[in-house]
N, C-alpha and C. Protein backbone atom coordinates (compact mmCIF):
# COMPACT_ATOMS: atom_id res chain seq x y z
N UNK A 1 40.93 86.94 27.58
CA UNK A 1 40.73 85.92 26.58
C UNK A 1 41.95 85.01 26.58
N UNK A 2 41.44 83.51 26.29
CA UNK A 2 42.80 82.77 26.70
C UNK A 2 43.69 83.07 25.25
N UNK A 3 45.20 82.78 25.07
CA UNK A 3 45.82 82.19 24.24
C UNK A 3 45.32 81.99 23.15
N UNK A 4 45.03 80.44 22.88
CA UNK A 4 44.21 79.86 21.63
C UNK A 4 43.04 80.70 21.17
N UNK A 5 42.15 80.84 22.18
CA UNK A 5 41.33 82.17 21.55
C UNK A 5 41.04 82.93 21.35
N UNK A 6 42.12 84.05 21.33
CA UNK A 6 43.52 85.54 20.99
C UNK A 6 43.45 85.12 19.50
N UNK A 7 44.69 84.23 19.66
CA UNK A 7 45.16 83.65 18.33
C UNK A 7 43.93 83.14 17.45
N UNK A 8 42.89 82.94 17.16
CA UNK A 8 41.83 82.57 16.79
C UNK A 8 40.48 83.79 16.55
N UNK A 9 40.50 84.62 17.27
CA UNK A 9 39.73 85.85 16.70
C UNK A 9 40.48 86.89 15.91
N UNK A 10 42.03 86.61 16.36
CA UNK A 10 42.98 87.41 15.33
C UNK A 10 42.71 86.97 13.92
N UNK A 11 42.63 85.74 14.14
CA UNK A 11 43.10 85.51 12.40
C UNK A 11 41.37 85.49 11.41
N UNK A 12 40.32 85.69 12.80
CA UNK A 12 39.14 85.54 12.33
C UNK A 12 38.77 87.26 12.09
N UNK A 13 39.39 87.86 12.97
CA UNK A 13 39.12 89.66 12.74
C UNK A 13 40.22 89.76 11.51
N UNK A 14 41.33 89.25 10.98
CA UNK A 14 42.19 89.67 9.83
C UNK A 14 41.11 89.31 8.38
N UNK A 15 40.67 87.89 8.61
CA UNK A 15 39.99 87.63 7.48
C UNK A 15 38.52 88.58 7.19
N UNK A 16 37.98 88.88 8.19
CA UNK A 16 37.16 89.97 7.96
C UNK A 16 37.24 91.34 7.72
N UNK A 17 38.85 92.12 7.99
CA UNK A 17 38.74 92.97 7.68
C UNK A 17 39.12 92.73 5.94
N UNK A 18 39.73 91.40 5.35
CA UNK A 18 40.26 91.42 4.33
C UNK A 18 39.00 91.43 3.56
N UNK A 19 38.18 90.73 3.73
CA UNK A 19 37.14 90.52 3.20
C UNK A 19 36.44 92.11 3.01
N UNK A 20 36.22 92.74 4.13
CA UNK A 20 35.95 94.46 3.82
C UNK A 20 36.03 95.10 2.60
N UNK A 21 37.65 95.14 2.96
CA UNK A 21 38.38 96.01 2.30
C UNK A 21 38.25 95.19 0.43
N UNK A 22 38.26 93.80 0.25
CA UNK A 22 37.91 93.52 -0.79
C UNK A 22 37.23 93.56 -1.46
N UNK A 23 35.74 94.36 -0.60
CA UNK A 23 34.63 94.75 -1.19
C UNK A 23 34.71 96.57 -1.15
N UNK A 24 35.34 96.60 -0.84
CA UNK A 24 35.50 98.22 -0.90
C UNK A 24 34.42 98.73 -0.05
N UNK A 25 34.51 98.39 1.02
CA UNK A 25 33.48 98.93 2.16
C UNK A 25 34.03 99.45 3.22
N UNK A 26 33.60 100.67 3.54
CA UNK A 26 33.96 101.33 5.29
C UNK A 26 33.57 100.62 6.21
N UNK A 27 34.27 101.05 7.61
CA UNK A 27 33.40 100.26 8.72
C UNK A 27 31.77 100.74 8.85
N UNK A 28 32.04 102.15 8.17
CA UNK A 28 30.26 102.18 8.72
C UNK A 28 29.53 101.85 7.70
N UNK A 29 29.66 101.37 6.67
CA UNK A 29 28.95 100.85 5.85
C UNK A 29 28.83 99.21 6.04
N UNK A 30 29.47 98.80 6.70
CA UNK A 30 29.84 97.52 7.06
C UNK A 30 28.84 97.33 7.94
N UNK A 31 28.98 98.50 9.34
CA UNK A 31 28.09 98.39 10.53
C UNK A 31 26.71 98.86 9.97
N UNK A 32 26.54 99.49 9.05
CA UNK A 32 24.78 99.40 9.04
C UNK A 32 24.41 98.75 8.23
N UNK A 33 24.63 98.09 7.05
CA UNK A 33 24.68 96.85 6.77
C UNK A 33 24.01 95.49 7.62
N UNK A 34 24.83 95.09 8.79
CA UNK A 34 24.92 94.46 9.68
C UNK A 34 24.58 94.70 11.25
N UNK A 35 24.00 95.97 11.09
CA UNK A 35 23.70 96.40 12.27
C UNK A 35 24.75 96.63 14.05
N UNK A 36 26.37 95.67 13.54
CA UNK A 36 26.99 95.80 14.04
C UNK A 36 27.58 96.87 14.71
N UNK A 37 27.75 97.65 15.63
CA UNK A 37 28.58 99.31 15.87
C UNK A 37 30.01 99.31 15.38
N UNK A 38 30.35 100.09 14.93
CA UNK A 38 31.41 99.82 14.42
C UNK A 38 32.45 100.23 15.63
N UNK A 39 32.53 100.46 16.69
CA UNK A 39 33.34 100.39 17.73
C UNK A 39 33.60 99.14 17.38
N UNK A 40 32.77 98.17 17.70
CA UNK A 40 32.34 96.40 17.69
C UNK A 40 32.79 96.28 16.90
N UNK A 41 32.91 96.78 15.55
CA UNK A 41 33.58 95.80 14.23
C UNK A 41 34.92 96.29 14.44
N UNK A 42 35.52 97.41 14.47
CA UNK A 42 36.73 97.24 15.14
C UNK A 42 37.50 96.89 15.70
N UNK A 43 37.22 96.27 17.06
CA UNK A 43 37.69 95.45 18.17
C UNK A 43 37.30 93.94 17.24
N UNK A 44 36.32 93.92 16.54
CA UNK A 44 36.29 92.45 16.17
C UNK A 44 37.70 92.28 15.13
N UNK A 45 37.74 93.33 14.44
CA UNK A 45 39.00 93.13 12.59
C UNK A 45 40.27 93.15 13.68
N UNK A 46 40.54 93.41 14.76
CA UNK A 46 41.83 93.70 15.65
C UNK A 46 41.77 92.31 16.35
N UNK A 47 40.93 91.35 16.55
CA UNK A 47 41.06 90.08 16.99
C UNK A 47 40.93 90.59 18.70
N UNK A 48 40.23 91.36 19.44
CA UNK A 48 39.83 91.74 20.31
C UNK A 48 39.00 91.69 21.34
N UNK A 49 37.97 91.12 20.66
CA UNK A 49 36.40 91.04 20.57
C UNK A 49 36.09 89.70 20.43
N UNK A 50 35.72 88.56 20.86
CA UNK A 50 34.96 87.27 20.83
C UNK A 50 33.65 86.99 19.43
N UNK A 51 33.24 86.85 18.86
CA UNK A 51 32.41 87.06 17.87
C UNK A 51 31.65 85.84 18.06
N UNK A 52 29.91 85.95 18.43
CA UNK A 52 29.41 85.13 18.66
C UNK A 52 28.79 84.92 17.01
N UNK A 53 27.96 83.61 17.22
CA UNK A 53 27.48 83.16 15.62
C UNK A 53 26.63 83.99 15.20
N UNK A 54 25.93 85.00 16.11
CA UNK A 54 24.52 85.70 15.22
C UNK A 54 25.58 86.88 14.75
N UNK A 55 26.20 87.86 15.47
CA UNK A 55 27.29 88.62 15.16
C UNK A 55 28.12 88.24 13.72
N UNK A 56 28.50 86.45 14.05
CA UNK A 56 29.50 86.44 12.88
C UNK A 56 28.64 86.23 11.70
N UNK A 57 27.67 85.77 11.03
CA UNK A 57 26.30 85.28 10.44
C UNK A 57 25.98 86.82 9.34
N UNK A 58 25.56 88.03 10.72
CA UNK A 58 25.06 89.05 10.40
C UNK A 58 26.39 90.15 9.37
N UNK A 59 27.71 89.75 9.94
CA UNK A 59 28.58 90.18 9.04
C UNK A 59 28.72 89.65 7.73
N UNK A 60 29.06 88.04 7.69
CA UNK A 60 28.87 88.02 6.17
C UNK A 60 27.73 87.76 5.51
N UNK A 61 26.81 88.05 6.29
CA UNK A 61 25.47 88.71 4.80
C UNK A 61 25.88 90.21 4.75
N UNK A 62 26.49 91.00 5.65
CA UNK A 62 26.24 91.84 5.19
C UNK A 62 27.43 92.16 3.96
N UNK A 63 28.73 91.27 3.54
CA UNK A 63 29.62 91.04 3.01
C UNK A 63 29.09 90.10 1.26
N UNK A 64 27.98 89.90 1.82
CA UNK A 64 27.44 88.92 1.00
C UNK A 64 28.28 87.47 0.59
N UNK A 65 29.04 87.36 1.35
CA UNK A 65 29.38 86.08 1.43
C UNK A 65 28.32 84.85 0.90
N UNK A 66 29.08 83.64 0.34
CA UNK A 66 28.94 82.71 -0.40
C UNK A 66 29.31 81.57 0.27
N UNK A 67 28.93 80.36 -0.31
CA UNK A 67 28.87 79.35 0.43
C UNK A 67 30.65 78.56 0.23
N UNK A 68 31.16 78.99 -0.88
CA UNK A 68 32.18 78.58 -1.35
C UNK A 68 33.56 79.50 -0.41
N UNK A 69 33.07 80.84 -0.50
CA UNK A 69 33.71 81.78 0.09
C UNK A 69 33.56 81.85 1.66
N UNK A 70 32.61 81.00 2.47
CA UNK A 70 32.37 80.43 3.48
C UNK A 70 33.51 79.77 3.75
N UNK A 71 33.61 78.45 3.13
CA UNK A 71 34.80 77.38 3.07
C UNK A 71 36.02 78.14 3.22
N UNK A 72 36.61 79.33 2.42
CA UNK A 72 37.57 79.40 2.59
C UNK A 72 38.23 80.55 3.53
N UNK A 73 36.87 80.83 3.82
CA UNK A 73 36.97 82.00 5.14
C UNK A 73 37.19 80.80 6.66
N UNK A 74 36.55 79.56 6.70
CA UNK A 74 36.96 78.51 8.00
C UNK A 74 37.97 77.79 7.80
N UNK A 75 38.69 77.80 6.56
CA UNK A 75 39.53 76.70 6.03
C UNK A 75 40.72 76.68 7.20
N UNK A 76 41.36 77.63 7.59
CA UNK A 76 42.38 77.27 8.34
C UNK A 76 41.59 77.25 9.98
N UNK A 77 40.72 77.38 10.31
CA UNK A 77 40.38 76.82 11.73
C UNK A 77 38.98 75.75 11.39
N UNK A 78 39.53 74.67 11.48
CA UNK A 78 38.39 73.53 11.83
C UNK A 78 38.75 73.15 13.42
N UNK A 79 38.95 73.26 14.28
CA UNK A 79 39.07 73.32 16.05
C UNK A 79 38.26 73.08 16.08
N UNK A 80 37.24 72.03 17.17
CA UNK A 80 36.19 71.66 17.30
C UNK A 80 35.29 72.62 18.13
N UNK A 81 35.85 74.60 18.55
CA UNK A 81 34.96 74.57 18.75
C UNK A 81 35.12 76.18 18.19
N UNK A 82 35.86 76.28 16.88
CA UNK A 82 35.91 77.36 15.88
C UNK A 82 34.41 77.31 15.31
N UNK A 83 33.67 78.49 15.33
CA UNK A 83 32.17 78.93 14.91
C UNK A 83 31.74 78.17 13.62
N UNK A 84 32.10 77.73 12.88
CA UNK A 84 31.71 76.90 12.14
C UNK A 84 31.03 76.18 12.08
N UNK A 85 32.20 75.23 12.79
CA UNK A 85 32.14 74.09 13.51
C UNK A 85 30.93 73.62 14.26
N UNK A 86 30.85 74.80 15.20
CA UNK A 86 30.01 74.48 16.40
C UNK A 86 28.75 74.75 15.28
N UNK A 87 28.70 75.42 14.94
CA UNK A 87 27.18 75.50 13.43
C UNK A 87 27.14 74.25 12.52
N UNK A 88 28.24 73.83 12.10
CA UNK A 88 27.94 72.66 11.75
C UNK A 88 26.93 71.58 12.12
N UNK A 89 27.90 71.43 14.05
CA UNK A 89 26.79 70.40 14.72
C UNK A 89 25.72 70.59 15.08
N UNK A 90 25.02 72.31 15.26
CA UNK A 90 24.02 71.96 15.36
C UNK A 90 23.02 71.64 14.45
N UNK A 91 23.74 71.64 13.01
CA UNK A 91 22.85 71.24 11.40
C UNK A 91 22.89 69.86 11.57
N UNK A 92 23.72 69.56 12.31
CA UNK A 92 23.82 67.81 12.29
C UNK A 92 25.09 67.58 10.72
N UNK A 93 25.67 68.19 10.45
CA UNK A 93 26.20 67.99 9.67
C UNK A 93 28.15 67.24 9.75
């Protein structure tokens, strides 16, 4: 994985494990939830792991994430091609 996108699933696996642990959830409650393995959510909270949009999507429903709490989970990566982002354009938004 290059550099920039090391540094970029790190800080995207930190905010998810924070988010976890803020809900007071295990990984395996996390992974069946989300259907994720929790090998997989592991390597993802360690910034390890690449996290595609259905992957990242299926975690915060299973977090129950919010649209507000959305915002401030992308707030520090708008990169034009940080997962968001790239969801953004295809809303046309």
């Amino acid at each position: 994985m290059p550099a920039g996108a090391r540094k970029k699933g790190e800080l995207l696996g930190r905010k998810l494990r924070r988010l976890r642990k803020e809900r007071k959830l295990s990984p395996a409650e996390v992974a069946e939830r989300s259907g994720v393995d929790p090998q997989d959510l592991a390597r993802i909270e360690r910034g390890e792991a690449r996290v595609g949009l259905e992957t990242l999507f299926r975690l915060l429903a299973a977090f129950e994430v919010d649209a507000n709490e959305l915002e401030s989970l992308v707030a520090d990566d708008r990169s034009e091609g940080a997962p968001i982002e790239r969801f953004r354009r295809e809303l046309g938004r």
